[in-house]
Protein backbone atom coordinates (compact mmCIF):
# COMPACT_ATOMS: atom_id res chain seq x y z
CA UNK A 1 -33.67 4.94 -1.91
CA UNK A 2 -33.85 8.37 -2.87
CA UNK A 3 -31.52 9.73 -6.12
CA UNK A 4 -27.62 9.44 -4.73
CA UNK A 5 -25.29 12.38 -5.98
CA UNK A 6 -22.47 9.78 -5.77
CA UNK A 7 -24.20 6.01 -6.78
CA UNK A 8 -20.24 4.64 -7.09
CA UNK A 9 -20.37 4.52 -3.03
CA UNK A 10 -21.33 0.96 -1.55
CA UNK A 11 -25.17 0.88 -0.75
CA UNK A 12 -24.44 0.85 2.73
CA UNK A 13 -22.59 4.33 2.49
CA UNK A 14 -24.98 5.34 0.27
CA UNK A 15 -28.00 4.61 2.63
CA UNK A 16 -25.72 6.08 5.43
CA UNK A 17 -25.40 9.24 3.39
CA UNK A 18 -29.71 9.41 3.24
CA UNK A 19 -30.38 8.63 6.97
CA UNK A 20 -27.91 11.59 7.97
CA UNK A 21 -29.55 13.96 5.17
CA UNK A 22 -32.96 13.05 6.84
CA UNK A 23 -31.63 13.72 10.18
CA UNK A 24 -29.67 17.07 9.01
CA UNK A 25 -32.86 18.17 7.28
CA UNK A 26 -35.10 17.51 10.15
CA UNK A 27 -37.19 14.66 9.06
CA UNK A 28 -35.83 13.00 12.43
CA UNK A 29 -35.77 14.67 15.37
CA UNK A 30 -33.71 14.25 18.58
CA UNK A 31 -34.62 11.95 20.72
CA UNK A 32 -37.22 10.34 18.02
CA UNK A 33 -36.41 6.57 17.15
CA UNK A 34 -35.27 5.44 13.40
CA UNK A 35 -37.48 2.84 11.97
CA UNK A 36 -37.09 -0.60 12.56
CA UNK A 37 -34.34 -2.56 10.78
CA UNK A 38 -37.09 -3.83 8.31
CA UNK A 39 -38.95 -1.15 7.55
CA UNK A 40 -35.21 0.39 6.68
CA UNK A 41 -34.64 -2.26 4.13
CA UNK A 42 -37.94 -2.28 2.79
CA UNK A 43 -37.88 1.70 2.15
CA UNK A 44 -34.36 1.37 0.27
CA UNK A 45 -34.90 -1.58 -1.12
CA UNK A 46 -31.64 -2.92 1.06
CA UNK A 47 -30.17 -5.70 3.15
CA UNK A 48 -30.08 -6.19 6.80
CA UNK A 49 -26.81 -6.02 6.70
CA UNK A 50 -26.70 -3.14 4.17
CA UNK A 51 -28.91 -1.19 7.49
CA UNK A 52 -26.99 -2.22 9.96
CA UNK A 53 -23.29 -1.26 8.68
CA UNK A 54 -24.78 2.14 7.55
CA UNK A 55 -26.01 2.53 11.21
CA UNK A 56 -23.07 1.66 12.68
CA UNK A 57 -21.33 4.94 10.51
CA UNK A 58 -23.92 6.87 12.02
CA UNK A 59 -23.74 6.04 15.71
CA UNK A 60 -19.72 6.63 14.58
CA UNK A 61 -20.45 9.65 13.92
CA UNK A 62 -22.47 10.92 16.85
CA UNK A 63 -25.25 10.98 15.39
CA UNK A 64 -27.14 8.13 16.52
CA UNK A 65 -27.41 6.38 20.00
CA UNK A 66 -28.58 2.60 20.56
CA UNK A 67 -30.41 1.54 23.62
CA UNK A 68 -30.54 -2.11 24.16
CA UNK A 69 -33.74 -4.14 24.04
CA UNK A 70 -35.58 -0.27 22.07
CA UNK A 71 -33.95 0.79 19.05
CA UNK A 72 -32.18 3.08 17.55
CA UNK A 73 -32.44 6.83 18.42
CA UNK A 74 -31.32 10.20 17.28
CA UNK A 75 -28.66 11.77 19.42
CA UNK A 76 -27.45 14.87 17.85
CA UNK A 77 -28.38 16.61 13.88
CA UNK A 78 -24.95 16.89 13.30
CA UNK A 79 -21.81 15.15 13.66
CA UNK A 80 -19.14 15.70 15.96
CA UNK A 81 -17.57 17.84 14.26
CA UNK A 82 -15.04 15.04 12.48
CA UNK A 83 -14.99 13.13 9.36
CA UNK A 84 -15.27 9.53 9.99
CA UNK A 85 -13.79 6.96 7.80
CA UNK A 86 -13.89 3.16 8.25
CA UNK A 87 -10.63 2.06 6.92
CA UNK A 88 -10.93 -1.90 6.97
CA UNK A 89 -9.60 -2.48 3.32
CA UNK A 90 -7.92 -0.63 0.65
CA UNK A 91 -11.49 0.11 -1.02
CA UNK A 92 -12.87 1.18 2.37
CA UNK A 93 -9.32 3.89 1.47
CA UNK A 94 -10.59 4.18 -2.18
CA UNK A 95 -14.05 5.31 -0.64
CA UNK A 96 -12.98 7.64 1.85
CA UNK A 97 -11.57 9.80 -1.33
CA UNK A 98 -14.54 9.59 -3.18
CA UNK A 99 -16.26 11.71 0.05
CA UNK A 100 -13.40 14.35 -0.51
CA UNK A 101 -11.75 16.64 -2.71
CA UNK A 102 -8.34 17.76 -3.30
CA UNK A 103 -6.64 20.61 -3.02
CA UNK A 104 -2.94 21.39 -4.28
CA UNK A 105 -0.90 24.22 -2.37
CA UNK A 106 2.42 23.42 -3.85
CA UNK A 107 5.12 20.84 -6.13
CA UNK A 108 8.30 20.32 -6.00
CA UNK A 109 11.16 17.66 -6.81
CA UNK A 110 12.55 17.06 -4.30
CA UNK A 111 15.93 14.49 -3.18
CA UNK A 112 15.43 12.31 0.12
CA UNK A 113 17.79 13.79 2.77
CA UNK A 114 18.72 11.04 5.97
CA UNK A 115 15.62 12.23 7.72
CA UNK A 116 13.22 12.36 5.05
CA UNK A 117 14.46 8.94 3.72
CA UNK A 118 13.65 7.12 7.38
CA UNK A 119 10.81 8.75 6.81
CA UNK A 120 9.85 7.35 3.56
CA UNK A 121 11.36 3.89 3.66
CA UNK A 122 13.81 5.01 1.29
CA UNK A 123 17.07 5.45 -0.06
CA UNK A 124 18.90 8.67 0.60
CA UNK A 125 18.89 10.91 -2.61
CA UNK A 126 16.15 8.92 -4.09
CA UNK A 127 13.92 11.59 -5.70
CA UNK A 128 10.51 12.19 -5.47
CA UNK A 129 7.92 14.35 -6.80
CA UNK A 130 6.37 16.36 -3.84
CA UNK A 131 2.38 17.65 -3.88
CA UNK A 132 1.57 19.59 -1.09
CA UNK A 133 -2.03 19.62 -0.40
CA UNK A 134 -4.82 19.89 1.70
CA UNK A 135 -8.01 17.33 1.89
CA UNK A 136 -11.60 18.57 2.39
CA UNK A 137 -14.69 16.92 2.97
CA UNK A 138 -17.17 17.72 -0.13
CA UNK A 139 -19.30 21.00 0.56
CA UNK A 140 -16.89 21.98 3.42
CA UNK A 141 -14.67 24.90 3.30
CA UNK A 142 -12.57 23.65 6.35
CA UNK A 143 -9.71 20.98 5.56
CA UNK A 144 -10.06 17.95 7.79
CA UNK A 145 -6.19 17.25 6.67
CA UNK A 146 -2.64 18.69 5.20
CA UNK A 147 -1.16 15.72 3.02
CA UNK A 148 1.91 15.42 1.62
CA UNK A 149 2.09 12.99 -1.63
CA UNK A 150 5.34 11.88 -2.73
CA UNK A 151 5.51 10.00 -6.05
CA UNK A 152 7.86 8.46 -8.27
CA UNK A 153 9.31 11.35 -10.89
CA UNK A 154 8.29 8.81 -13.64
CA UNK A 155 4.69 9.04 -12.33
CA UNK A 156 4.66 12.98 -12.71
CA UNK A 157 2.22 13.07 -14.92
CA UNK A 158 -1.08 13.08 -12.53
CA UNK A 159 -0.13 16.20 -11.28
CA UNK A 160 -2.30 17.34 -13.85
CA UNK A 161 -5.67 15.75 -12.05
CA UNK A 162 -4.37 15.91 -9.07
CA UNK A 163 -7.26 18.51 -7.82
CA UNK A 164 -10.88 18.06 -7.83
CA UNK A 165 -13.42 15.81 -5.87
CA UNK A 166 -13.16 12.28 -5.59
CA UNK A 167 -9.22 12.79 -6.05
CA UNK A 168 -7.83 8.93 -6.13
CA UNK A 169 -4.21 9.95 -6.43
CA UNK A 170 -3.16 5.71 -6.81
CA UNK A 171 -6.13 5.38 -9.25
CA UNK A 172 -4.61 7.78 -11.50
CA UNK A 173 -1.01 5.81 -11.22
CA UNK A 174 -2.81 3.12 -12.37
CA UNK A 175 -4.60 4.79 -15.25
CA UNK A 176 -2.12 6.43 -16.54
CA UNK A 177 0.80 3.86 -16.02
CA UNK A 178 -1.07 0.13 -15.43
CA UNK A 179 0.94 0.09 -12.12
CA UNK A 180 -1.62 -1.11 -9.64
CA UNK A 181 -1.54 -1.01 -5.62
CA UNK A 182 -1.49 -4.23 -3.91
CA UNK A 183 -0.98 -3.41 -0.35
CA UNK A 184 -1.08 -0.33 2.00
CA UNK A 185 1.15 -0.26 4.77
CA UNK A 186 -0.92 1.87 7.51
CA UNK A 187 1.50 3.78 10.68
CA UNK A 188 -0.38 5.72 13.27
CA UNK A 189 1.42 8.33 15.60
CA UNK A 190 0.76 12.08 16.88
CA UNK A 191 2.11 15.39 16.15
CA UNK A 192 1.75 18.86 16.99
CA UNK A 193 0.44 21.49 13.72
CA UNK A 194 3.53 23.81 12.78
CA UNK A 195 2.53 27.42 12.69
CA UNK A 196 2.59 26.74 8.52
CA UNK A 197 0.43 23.91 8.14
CA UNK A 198 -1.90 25.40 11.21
CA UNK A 199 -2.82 28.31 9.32
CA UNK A 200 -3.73 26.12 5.71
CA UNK A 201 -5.76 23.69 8.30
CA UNK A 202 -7.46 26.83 10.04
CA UNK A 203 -5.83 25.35 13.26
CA UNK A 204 -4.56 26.23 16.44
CA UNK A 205 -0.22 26.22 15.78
CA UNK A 206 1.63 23.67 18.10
CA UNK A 207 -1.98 21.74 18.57
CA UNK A 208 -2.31 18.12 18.98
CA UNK A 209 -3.06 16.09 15.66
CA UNK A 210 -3.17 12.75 14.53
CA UNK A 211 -0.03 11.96 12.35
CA UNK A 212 -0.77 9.13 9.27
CA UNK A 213 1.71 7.63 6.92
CA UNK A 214 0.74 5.41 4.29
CA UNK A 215 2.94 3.40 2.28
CA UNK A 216 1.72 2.14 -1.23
CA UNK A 217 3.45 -0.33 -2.85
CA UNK A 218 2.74 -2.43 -6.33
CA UNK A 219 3.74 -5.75 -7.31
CA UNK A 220 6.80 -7.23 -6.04
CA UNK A 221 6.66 -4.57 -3.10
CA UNK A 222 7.97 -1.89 -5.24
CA UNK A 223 6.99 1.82 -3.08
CA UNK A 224 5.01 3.64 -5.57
CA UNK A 225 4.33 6.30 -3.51
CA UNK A 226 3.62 7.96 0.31
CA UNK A 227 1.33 10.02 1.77
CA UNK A 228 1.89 11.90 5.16
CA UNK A 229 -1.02 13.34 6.43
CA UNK A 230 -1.73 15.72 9.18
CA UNK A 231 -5.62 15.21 11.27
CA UNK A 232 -6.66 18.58 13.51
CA UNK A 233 -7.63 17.49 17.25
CA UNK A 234 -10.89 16.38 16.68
CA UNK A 235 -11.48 16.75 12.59
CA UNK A 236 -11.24 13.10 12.17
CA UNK A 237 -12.22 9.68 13.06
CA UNK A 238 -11.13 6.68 12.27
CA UNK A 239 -13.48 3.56 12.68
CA UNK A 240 -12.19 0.43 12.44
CA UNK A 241 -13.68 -3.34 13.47
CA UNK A 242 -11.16 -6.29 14.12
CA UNK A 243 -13.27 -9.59 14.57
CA UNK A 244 -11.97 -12.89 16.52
CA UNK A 245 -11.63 -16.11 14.88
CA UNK A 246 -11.30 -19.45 16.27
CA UNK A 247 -9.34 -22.07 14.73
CA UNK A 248 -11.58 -25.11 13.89
């Protein structure tokens, strides 16, 4: 496998990240079938498996098509237009940032009014510290999300590294304080983009987009912090696989 500009990502992202370079860069045209599952592993140096999980990102993404009983096959030399993540596991979270960076609009302490605390699973008049920001994917100038990061005022600390690439704002709570994250509580709705948040996102105002709050929480369940973040119609994916197991 060719030099990786980010050899922290699993192998499979990291082969993933190659195929759609080769396809970007013309080395596979559309229409013209990948190489055959071995070949694949014998020109990275990679599993089976290792192939067919980054494959699977890739026909995610648009990019690639299968057709049953031929192969695999080039569909398109870009993606759709969205970032897809594959969120199976807090370090399938952890990896999504590392594809990313960060960047802060605005901070502020802020006290949990009725609404805000339903919001957050919290306490009315519990305070938080408040970073406004907006995600992008690396090389991209257009935001694929507006996030909201509340964290604990005795946490306050990583607003200081809060921008860059690769941002892992629960990482740094853990750095900087030994607090780790144990579980991620995951709720999926929809909103529309306030005129606000539309322009930062380079969005239509009142549009359709996909509405994500995460809660993080330590040991004993403590909440060490939320996120709230904002997905444009059709700037995001998510990819997810849920597998059936029989009782023995």
């Amino acid at each position: 496998m060719a030099r990786n500009p980010n050899p922290g990502l699993p192998r499979y992202q990291q082969l993933a990240d190659a195929l759609r370079r080769d396809i970007e860069g013309g080395k596979y045209k559309i229409g013209a079938m990948l190489p055959p599952e071995l070949e694949l592993c014998e020109q990275h140096r990679v599993s089976r498996h290792t192939v067919r999980e980054a494959i699977r990102r890739l026909v995610d993404m648009g990019l690639l098509g299968r057709r049953q009983g031929i192969g695999t096959h080039v569909k398109a030399r870009s993606g759709r237009g969205r970032f897809v993540a594959t969120l199976d596991s807090i370090e399938d979270l952890f990896q999504y940032t590392q594809r990313t960076r960060l960047k802060l609009i605005d901070e502020r302490m802020v006290a949990a009014d009725d609404k805000l605390a339903e919001l957050l699973h919290c306490k009315p008049g519990q305070k938080w510290l408040k970073l406004e920001t907006c995600r992008y994917p690396r090389g991209d100038a257009v935001p694929i999300a507006h996030t909201e990061i509340y964290v604990l005022p005795a946490h306050a600390a990583i607003r200081d590294e809060i921008q860059g690439e690769g941002v892992w704002v629960y990482g740094l709570i853990e750095k900087h304080y030994g607090e780790r994250i144990v579980e991620v509580q995951q709720e999926v709705g929809t909103a529309v983009t306030t005129p606000r948040i539309a322009k930062l996102l380079h969005a239509k105002a009142r549009a359709p987009a996909l509405h994500v709050m995460r809660y993080y929480h330590g040991a004993r369940e403590r909440l060490l912090s939320i996120s709230v973040n904002l997905y444009p119609d059709n700037r995001f994916k998510f990819a997810t696989r849920w597998r059936l197991e029989w009782d023995q």
